[in-house]
PDB file of N, CA and C in Angstrom:
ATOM      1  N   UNK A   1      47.572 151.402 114.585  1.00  0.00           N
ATOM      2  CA  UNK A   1      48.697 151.735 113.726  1.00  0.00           C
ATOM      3  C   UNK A   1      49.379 150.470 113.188  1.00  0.00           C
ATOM      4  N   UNK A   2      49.420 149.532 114.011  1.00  0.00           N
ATOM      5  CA  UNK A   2      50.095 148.599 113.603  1.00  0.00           C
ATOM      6  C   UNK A   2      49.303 147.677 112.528  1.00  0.00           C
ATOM      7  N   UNK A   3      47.985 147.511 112.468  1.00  0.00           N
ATOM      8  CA  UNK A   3      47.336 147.097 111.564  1.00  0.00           C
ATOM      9  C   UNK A   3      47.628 147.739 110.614  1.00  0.00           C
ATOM     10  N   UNK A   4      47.875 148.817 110.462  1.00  0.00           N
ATOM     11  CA  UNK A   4      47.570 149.927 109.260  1.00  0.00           C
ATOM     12  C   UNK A   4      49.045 149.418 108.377  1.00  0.00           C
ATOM     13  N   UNK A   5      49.879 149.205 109.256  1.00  0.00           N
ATOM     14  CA  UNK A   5      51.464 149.048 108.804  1.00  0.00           C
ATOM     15  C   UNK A   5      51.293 147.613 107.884  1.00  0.00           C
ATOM     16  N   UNK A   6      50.251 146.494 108.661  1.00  0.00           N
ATOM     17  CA  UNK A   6      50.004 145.361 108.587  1.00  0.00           C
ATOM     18  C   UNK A   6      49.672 145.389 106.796  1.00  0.00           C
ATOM     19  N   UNK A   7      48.242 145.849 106.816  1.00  0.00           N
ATOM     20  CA  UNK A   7      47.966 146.184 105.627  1.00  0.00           C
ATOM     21  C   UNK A   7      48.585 147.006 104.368  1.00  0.00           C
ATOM     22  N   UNK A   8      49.328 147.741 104.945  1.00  0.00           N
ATOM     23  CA  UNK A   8      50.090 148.182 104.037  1.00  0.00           C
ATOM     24  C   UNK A   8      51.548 147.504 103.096  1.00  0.00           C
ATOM     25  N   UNK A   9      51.510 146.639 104.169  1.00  0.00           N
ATOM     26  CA  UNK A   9      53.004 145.445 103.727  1.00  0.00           C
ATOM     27  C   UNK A   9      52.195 144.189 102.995  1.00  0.00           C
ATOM     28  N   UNK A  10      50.769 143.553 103.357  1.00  0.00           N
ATOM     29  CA  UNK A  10      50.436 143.140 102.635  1.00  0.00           C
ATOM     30  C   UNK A  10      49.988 143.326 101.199  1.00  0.00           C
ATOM     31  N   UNK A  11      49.302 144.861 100.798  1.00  0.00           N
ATOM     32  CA  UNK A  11      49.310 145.034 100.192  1.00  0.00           C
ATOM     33  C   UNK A  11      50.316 144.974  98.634  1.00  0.00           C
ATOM     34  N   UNK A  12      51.297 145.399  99.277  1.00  0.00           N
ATOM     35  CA  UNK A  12      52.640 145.677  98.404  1.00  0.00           C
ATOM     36  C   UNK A  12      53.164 144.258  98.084  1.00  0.00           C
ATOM     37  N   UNK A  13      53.185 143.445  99.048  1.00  0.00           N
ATOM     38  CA  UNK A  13      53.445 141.932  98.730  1.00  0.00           C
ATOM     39  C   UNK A  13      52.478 141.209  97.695  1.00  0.00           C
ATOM     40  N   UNK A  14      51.016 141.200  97.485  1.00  0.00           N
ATOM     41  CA  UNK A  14      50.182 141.054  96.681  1.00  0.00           C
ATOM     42  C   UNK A  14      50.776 141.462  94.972  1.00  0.00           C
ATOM     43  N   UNK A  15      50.851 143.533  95.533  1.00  0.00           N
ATOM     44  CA  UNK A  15      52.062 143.796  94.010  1.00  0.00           C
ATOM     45  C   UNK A  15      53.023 142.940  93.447  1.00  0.00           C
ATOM     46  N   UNK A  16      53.406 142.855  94.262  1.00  0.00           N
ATOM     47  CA  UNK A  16      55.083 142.426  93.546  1.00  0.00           C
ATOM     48  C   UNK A  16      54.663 140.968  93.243  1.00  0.00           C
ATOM     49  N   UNK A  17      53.953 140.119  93.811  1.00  0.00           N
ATOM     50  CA  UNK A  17      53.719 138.938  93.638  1.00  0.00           C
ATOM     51  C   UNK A  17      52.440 138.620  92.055  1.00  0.00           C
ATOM     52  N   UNK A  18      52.022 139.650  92.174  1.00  0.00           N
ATOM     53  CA  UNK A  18      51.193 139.865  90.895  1.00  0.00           C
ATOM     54  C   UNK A  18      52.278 140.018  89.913  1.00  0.00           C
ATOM     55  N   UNK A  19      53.529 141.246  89.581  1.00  0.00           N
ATOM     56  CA  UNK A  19      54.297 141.727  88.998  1.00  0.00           C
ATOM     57  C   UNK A  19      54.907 139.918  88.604  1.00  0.00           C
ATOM     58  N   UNK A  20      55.755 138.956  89.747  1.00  0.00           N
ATOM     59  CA  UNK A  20      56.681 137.774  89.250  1.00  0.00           C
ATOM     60  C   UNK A  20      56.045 137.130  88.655  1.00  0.00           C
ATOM     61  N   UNK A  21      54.887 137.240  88.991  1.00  0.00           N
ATOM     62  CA  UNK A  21      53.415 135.965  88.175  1.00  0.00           C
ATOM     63  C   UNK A  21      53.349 135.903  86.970  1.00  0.00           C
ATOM     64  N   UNK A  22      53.552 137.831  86.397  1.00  0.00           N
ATOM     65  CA  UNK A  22      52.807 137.574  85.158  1.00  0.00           C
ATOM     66  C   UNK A  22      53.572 137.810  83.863  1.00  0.00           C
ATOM     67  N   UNK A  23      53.475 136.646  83.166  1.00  0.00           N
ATOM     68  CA  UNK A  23      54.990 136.544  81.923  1.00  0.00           C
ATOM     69  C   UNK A  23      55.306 137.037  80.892  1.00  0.00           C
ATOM     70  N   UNK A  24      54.741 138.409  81.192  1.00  0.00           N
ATOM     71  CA  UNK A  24      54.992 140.026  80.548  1.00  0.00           C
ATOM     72  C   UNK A  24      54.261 140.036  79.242  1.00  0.00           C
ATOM     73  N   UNK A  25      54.598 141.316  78.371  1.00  0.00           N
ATOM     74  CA  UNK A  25      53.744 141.723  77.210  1.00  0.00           C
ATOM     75  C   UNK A  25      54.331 140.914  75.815  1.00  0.00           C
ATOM     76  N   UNK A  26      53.660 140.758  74.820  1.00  0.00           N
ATOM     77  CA  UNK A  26      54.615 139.855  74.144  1.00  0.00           C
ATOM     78  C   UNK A  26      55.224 138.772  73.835  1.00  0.00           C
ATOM     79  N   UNK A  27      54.858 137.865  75.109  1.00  0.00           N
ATOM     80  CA  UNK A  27      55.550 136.667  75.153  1.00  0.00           C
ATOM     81  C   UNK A  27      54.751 135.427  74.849  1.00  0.00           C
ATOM     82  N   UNK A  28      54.965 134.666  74.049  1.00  0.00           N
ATOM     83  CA  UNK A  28      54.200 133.454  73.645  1.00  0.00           C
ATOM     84  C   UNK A  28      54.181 132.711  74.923  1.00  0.00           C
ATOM     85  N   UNK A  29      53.071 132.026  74.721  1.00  0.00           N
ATOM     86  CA  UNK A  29      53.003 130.889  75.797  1.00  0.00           C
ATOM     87  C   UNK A  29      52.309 129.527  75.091  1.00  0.00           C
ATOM     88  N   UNK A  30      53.025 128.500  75.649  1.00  0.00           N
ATOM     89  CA  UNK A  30      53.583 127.367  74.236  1.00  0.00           C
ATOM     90  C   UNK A  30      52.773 125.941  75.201  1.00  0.00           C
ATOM     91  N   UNK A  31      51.858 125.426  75.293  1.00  0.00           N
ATOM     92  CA  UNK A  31      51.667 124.474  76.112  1.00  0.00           C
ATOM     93  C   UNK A  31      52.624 123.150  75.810  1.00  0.00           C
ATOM     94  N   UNK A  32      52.673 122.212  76.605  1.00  0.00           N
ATOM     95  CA  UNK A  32      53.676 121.308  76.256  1.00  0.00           C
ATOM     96  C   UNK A  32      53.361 120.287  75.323  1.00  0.00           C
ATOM     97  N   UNK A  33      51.934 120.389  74.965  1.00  0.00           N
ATOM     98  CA  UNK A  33      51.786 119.628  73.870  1.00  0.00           C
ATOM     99  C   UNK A  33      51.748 120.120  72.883  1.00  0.00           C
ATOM    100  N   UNK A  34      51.948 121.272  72.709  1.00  0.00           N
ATOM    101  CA  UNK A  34      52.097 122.302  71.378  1.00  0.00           C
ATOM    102  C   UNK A  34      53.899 121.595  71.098  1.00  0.00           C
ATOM    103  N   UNK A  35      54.606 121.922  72.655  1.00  0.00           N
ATOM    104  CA  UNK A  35      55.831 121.802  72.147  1.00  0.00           C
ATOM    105  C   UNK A  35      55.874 120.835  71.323  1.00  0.00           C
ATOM    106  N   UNK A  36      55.713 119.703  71.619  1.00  0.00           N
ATOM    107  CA  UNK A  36      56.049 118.277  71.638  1.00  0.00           C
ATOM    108  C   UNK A  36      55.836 118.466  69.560  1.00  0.00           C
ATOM    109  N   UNK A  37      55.071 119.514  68.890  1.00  0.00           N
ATOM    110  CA  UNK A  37      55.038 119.771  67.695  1.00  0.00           C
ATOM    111  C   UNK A  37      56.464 120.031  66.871  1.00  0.00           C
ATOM    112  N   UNK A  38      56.794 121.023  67.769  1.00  0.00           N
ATOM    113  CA  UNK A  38      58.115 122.007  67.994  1.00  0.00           C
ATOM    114  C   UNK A  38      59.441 121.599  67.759  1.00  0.00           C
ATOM    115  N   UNK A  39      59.183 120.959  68.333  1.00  0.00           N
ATOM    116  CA  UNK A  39      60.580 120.061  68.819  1.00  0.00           C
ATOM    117  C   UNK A  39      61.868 119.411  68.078  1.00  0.00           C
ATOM    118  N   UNK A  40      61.263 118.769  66.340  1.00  0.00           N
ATOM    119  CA  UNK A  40      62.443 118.625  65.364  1.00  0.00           C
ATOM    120  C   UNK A  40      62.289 119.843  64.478  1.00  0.00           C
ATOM    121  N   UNK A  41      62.129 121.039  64.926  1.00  0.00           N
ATOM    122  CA  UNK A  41      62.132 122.665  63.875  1.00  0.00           C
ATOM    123  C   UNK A  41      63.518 123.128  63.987  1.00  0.00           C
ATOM    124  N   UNK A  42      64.069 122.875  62.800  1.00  0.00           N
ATOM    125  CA  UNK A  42      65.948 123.838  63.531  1.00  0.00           C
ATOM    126  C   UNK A  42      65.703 125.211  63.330  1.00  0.00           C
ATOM    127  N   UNK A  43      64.538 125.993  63.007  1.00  0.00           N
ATOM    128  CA  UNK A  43      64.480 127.237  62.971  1.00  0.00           C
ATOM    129  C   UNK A  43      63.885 127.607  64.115  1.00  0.00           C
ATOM    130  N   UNK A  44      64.536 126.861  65.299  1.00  0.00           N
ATOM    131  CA  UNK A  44      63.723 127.139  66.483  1.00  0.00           C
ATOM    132  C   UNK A  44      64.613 126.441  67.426  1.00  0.00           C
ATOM    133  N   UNK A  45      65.538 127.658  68.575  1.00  0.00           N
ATOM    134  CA  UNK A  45      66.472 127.229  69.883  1.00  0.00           C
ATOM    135  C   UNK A  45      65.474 126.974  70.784  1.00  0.00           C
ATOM    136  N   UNK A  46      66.144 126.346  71.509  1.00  0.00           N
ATOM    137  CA  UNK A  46      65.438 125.591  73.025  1.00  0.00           C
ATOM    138  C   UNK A  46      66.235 125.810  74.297  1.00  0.00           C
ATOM    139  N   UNK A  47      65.981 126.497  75.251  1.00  0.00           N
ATOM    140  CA  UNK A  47      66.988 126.566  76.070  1.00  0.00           C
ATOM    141  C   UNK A  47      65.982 126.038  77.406  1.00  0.00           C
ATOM    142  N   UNK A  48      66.399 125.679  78.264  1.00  0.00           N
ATOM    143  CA  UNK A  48      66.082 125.565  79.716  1.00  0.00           C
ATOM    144  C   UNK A  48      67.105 126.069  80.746  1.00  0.00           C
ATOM    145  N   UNK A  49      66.243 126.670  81.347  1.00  0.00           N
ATOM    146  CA  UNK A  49      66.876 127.946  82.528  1.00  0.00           C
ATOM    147  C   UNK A  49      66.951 127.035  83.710  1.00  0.00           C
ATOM    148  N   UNK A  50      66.937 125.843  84.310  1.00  0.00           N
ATOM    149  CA  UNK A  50      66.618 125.347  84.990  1.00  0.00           C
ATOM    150  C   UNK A  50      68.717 125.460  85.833  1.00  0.00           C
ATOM    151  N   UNK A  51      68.910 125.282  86.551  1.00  0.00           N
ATOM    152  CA  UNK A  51      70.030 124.939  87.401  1.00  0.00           C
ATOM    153  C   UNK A  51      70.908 123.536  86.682  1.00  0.00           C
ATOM    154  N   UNK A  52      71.741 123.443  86.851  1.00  0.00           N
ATOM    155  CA  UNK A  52      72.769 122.446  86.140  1.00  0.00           C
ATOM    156  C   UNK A  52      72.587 120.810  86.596  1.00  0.00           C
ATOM    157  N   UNK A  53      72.294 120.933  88.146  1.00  0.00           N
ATOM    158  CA  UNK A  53      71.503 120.014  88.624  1.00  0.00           C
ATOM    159  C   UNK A  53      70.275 119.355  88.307  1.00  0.00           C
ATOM    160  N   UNK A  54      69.485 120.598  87.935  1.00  0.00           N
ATOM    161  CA  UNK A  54      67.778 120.199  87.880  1.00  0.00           C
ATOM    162  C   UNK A  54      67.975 119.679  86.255  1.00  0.00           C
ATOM    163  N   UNK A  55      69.298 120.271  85.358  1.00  0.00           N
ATOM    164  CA  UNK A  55      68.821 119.477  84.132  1.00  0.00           C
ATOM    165  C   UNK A  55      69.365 118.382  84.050  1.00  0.00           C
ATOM    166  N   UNK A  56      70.733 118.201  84.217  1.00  0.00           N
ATOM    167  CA  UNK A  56      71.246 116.704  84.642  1.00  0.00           C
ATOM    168  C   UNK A  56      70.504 115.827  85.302  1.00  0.00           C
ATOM    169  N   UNK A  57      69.461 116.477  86.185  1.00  0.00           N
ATOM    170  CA  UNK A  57      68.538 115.059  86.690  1.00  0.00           C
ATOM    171  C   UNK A  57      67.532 114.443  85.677  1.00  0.00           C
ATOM    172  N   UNK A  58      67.367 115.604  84.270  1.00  0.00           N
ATOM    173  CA  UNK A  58      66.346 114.858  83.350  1.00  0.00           C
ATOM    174  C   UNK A  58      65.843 116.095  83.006  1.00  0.00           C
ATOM    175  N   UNK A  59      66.124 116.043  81.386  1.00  0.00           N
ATOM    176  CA  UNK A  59      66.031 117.073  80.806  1.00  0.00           C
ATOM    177  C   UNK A  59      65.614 116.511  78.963  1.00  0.00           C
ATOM    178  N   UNK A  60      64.808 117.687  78.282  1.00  0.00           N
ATOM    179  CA  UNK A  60      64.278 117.646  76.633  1.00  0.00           C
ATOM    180  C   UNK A  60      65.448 117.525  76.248  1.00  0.00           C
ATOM    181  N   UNK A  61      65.838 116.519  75.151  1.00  0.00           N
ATOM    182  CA  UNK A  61      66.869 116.470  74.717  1.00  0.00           C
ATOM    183  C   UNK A  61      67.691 117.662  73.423  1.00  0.00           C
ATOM    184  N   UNK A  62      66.073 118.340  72.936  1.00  0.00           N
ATOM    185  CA  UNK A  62      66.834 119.296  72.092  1.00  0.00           C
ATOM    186  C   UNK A  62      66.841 121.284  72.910  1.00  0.00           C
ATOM    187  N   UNK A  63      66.571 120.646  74.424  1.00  0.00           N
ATOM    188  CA  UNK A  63      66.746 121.867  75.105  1.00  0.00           C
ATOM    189  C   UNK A  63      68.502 121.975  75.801  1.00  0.00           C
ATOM    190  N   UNK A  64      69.097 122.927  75.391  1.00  0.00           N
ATOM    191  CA  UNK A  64      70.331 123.622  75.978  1.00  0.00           C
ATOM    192  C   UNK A  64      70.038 124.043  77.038  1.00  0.00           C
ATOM    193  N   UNK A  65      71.060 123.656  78.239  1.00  0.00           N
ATOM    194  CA  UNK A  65      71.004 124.053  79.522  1.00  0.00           C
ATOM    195  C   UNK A  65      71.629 125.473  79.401  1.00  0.00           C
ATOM    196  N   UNK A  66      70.912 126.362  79.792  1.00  0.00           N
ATOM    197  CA  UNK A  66      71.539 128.275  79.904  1.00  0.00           C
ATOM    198  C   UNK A  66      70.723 128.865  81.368  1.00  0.00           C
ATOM    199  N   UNK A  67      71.346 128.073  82.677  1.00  0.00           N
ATOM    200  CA  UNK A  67      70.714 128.492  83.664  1.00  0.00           C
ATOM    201  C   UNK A  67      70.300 130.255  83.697  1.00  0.00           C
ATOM    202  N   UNK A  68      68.930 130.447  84.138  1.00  0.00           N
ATOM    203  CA  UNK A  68      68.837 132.005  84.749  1.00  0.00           C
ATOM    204  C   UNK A  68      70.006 132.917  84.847  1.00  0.00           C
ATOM    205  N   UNK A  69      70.504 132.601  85.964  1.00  0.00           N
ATOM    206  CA  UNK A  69      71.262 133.590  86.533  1.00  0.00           C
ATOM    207  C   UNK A  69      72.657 133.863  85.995  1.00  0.00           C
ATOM    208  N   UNK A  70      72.602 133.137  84.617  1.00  0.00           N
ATOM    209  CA  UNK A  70      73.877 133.273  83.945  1.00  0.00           C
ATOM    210  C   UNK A  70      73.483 133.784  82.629  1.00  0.00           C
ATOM    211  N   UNK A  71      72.029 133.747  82.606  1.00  0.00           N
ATOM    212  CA  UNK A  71      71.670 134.093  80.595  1.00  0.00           C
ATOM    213  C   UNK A  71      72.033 135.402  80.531  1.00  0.00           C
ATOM    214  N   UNK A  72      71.962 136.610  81.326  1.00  0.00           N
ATOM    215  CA  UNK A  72      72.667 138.065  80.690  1.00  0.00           C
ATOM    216  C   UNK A  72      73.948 137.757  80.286  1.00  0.00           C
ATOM    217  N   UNK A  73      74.804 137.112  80.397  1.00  0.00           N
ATOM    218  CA  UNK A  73      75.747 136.880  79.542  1.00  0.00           C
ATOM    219  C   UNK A  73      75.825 135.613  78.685  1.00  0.00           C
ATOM    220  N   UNK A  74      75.300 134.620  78.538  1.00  0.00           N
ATOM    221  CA  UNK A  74      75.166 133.685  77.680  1.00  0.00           C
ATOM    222  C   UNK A  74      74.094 133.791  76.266  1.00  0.00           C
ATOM    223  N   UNK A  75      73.341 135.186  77.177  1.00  0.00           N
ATOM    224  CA  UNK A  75      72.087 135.322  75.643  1.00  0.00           C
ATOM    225  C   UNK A  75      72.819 135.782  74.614  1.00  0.00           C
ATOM    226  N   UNK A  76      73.643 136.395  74.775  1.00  0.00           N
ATOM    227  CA  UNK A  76      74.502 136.625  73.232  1.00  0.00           C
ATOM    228  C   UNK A  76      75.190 135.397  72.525  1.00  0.00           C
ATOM    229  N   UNK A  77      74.711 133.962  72.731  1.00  0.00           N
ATOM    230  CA  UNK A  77      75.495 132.992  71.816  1.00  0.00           C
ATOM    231  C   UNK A  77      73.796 132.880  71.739  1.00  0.00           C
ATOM    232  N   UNK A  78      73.152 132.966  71.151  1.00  0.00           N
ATOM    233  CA  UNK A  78      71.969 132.829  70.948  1.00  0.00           C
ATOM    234  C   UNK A  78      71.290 133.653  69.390  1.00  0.00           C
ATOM    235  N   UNK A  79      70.444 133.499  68.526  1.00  0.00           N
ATOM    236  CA  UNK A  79      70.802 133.702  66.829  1.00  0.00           C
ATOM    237  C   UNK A  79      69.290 134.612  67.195  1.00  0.00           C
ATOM    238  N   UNK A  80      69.421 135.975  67.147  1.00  0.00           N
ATOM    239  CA  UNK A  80      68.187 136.568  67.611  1.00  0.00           C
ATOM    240  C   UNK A  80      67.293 136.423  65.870  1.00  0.00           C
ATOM    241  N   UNK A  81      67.426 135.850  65.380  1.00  0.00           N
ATOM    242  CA  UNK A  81      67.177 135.502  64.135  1.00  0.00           C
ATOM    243  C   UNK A  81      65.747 134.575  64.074  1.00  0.00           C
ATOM    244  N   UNK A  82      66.366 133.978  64.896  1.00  0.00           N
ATOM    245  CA  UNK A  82      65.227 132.521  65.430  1.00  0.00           C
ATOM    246  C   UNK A  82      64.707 132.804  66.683  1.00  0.00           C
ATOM    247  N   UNK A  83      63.438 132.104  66.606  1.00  0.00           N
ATOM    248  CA  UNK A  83      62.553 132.017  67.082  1.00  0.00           C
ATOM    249  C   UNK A  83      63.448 131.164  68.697  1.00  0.00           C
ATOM    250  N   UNK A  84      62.974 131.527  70.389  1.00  0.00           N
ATOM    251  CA  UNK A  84      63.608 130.591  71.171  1.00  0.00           C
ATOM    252  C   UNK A  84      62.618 130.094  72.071  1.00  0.00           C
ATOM    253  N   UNK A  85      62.671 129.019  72.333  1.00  0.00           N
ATOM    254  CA  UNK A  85      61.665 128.765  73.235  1.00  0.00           C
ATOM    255  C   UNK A  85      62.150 128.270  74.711  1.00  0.00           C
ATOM    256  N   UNK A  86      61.667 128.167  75.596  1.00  0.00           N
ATOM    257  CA  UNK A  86      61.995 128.783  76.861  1.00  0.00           C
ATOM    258  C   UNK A  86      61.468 128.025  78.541  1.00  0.00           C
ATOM    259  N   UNK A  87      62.267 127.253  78.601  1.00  0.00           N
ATOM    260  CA  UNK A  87      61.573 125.910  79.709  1.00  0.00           C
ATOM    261  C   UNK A  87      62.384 125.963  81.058  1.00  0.00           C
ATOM    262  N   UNK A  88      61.848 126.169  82.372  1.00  0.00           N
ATOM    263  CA  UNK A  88      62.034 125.405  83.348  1.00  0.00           C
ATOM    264  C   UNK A  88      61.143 124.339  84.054  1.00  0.00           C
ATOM    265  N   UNK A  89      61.497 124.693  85.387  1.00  0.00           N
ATOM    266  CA  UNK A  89      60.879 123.727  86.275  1.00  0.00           C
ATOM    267  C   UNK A  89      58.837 124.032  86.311  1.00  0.00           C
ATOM    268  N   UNK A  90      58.756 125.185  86.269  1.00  0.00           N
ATOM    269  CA  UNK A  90      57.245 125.324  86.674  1.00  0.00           C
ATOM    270  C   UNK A  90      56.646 126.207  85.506  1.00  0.00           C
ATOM    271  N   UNK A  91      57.720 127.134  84.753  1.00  0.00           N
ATOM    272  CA  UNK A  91      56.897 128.129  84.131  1.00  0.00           C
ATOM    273  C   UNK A  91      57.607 129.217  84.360  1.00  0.00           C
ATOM    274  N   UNK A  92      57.690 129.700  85.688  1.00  0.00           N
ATOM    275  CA  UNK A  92      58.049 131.044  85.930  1.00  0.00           C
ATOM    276  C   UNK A  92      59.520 131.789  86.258  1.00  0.00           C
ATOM    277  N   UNK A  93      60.826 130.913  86.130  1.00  0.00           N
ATOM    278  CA  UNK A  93      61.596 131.110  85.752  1.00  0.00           C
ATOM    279  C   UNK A  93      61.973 131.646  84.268  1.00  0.00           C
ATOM    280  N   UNK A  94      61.451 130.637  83.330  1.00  0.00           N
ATOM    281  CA  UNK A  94      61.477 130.573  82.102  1.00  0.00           C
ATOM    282  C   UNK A  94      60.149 132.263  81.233  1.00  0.00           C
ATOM    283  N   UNK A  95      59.345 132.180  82.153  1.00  0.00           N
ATOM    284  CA  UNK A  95      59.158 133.662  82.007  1.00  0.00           C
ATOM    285  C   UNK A  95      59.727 134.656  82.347  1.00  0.00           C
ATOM    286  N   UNK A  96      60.207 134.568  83.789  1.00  0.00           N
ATOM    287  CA  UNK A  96      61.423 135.864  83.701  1.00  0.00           C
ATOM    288  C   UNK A  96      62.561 135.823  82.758  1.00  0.00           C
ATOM    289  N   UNK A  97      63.615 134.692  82.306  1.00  0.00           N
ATOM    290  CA  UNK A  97      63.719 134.519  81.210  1.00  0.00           C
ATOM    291  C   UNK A  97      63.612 135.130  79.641  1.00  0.00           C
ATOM    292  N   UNK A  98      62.654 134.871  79.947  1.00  0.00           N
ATOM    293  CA  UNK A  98      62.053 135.389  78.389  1.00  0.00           C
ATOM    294  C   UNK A  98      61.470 137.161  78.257  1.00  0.00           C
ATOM    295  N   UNK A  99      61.503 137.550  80.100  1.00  0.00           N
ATOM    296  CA  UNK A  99      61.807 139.099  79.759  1.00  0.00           C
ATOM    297  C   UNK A  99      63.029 139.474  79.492  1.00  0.00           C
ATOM    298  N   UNK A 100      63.995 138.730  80.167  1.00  0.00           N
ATOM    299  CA  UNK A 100      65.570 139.300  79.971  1.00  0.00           C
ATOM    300  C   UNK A 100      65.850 139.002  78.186  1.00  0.00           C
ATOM    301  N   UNK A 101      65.018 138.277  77.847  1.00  0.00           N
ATOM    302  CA  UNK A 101      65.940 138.260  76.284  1.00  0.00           C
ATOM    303  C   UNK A 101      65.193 138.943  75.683  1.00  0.00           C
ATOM    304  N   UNK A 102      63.545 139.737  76.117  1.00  0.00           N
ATOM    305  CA  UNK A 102      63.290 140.372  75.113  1.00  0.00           C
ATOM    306  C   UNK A 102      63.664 141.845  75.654  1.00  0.00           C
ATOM    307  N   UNK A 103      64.207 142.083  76.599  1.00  0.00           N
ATOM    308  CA  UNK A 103      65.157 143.481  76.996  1.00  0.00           C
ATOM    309  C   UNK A 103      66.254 143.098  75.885  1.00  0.00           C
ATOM    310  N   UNK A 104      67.006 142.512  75.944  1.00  0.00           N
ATOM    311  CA  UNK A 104      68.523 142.358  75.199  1.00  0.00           C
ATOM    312  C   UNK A 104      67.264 142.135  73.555  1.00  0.00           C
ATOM    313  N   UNK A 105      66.955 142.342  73.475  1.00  0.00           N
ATOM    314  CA  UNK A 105      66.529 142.793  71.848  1.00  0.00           C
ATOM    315  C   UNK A 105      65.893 141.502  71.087  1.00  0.00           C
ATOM    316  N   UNK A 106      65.615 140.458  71.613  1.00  0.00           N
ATOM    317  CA  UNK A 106      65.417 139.086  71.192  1.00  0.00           C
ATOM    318  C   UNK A 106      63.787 139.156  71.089  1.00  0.00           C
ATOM    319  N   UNK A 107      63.234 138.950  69.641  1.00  0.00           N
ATOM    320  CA  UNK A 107      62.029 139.089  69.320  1.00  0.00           C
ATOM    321  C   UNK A 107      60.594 138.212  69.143  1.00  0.00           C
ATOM    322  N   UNK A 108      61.492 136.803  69.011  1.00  0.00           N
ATOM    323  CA  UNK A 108      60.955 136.092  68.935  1.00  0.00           C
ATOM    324  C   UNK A 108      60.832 135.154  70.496  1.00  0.00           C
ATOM    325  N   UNK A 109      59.936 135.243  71.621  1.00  0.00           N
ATOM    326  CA  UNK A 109      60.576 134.500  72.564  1.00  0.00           C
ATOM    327  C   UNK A 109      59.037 133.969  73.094  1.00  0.00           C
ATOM    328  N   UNK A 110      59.187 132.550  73.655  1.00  0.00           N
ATOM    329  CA  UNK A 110      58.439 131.625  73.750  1.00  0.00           C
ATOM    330  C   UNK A 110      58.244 131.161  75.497  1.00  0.00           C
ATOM    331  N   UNK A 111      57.533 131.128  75.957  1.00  0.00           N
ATOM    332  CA  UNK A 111      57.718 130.469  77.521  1.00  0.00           C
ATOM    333  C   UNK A 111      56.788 129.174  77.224  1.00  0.00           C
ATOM    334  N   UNK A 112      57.407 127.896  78.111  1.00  0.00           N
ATOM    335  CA  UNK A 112      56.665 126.629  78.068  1.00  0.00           C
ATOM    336  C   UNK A 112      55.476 126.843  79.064  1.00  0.00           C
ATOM    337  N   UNK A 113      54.682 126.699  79.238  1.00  0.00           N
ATOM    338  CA  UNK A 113      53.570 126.997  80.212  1.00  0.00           C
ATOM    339  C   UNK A 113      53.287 125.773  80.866  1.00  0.00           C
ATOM    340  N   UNK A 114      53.627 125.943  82.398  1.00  0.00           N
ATOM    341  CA  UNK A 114      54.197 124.426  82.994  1.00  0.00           C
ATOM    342  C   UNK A 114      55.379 123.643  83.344  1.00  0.00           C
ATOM    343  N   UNK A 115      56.356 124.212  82.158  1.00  0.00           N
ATOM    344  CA  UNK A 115      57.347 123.572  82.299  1.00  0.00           C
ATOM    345  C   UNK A 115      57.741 122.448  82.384  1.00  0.00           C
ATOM    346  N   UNK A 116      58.794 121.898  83.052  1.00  0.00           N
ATOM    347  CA  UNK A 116      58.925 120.242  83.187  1.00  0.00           C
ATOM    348  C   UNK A 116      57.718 119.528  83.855  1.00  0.00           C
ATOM    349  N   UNK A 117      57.246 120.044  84.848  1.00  0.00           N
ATOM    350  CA  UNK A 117      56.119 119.879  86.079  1.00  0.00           C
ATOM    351  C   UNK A 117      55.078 119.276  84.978  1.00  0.00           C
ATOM    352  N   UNK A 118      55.075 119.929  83.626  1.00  0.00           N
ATOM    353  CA  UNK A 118      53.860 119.424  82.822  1.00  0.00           C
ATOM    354  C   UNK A 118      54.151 118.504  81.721  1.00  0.00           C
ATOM    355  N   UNK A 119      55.368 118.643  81.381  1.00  0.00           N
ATOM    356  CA  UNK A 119      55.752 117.749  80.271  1.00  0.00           C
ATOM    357  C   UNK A 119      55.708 116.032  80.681  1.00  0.00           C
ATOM    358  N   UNK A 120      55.083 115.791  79.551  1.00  0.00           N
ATOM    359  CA  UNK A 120      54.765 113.723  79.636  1.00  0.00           C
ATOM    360  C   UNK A 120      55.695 113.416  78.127  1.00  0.00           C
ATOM    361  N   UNK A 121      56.504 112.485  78.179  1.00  0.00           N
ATOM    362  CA  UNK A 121      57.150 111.645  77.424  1.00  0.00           C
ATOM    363  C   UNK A 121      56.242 111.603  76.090  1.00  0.00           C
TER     364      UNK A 121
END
C-alpha cells in the first residue's frame, strides 16, 4: 500500500512539474541573441520579473524591473498595444509571466529563453 501511495504522489509531482515547465500556448520564445536584435525597437516593452535585488545586481538596460509577484497589478501600466518581451533569471519565471499577461488580455507576449543565465554582453 504504501508503494502504491508512493507512486501515486510521484506521479502527480511529474504533472505539475510538467504543467510549471511548459511556457504555455501562444507564447513567443525569443533566444537572447534574437533579443540582442530587439533591443533599440520602441514598439517593443521589456520588462524583467526578476526580484528588486536580482535586478539591481545587473540588469538589460532597456528592461523595466516589474517583479512577478507584483505584475497582476502593475500589468495595467503596460500599452497592450505593443508587443512585451519578458526576462528573468532562467526562463521560467518570465514564462509564468507571460501567462498572467496573456490572461489579463495582453496579445502580444514574448518569453526570453534562458534568461539572464544566457545573456552575453
Amino acid at each position: 500500500m504504501l508503494e502504491f501511495f508512493g507512486l501515486i504522489m510521484l506521479v502527480i509531482l511529474i504533472y505539475v512539474y510538467v504543467l510549471i515547465k511548459k511556457p504555455g500556448k501562444n507564447i513567443k520564445q525569443l533566444s537572447t541573441s534574437e533579443l540582442k536584435t530587439t533591443l533599440g525597437d520602441k514598439n517593443r516593452q521589456f520588462i524583467d520579473v526578476r526580484s528588486p535585488g536580482e535586478y539591481n545586481h545587473g540588469h538589460i538596460k532597456q528592461f523595466k524591473n516589474m517583479p512577478l509577484q507584483s505584475l497582476h497589478q502593475t500589468a495595467d501600466t503596460l500599452n497592450k498595444d505593443k508587443e512585451i518581451i519578458v526576462i528573468c533569471q532562467s526562463g521560467m519565471r518570465s514564462a509564468n509571466a507571460c501567462k498572467i499577461l496573456k490572461k489579463k488580455g495582453f496579445t502580444s507576449v514574448t518569453n526570453v529563453k534562458g534568461g539572464m543565465n544566457s545573456w552575453s554582453h
